[in-house]
Protein backbone atom coordinates (compact mmCIF):
# COMPACT_ATOMS: atom_id res chain seq x y z
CA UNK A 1 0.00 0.00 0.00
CA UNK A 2 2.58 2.12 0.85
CA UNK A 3 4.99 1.14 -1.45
CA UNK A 4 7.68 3.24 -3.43
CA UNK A 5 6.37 2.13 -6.82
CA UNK A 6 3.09 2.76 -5.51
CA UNK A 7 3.03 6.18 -3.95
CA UNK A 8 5.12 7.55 -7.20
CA UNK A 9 2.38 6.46 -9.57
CA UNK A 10 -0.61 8.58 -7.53
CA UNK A 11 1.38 11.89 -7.48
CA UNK A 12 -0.28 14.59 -9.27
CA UNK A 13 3.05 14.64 -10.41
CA UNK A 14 3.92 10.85 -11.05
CA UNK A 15 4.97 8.86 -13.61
CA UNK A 16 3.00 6.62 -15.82
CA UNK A 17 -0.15 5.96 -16.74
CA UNK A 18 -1.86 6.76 -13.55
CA UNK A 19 -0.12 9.41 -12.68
CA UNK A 20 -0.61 11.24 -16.35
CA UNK A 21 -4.66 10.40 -15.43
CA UNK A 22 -4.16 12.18 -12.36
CA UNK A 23 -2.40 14.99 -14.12
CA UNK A 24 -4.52 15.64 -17.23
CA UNK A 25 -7.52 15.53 -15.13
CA UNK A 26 -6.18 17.67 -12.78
CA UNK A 27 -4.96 20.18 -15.62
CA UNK A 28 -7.93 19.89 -17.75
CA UNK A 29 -9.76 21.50 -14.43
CA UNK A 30 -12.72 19.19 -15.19
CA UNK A 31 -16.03 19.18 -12.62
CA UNK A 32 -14.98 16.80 -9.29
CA UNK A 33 -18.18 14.58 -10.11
CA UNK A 34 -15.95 13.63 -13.71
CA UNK A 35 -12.81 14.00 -11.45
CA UNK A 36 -14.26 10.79 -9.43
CA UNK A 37 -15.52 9.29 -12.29
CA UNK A 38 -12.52 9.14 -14.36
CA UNK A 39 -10.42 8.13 -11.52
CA UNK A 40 -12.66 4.79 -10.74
CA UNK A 41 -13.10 4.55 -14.55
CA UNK A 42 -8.83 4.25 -14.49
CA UNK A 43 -8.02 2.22 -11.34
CA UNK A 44 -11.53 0.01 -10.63
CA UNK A 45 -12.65 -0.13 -14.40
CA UNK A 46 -16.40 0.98 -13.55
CA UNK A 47 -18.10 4.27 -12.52
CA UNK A 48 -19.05 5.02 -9.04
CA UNK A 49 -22.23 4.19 -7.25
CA UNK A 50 -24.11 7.13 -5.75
CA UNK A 51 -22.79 6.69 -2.08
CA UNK A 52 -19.11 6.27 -3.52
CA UNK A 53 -19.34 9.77 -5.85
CA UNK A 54 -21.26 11.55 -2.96
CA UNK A 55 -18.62 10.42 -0.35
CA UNK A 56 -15.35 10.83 -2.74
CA UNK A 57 -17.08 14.70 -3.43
CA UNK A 58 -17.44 15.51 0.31
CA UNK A 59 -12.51 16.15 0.52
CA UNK A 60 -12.38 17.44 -2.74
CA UNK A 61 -15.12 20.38 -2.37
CA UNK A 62 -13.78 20.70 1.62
CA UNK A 63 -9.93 20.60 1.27
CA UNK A 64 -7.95 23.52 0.60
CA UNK A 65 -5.42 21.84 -1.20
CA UNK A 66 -7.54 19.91 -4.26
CA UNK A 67 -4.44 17.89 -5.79
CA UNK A 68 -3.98 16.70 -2.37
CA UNK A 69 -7.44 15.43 -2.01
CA UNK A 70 -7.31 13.56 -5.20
CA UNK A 71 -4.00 11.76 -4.67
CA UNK A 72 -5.71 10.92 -1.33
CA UNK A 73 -8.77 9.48 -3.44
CA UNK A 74 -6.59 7.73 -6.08
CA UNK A 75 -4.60 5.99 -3.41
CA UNK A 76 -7.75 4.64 -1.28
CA UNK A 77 -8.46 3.42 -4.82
CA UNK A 78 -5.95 1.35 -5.48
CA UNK A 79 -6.43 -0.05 -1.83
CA UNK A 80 -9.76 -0.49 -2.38
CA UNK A 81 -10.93 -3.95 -1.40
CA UNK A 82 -12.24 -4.12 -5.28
CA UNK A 83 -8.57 -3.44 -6.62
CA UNK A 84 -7.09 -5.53 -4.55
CA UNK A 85 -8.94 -9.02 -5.64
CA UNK A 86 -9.75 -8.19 -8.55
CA UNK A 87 -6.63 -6.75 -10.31
């Protein structure tokens, strides 16, 4: 979870493929409700339910520091119980 190779690929600043997701959302300055979406869409391969876009919304709106909040999202993605066993 924690892992080197891990935490360098959910920087808003990271390398590869999730990382360039991150950024070009980020950059783009897209809505947070398609912020959410395309992060789930990239690291659980399906959209969120109601509860998860509602709940993912609630840091992003709230947290002064945006990128922040959506490297916090991305990670609890990828160590989401769904990622985990499935991928």
């Amino acid at each position: 979870m924690n892992d080197n190779f891990v935490e360098s690929r959910i920087h808003s600043t990271g390398n590869g493929i999730q990382g360039s997701t991150l950024v070009a959302a980020l950059n783009s300055k897209v809505p947070d409700t398609q912020l959410v979406d395309t992060l789930y869409l990239t690291v659980l391969s399906r959209h969120p339910t109601a509860t998860e876009l509602q709940t993912a919304l609630v840091p992003l709106a709230t947290n002064p520091n945006h990128n922040q909040a959506a490297e916090d999202l991305f990670w609890a993605l990828f160590n989401k119980v769904d990622f985990v066993f499935n991928y």
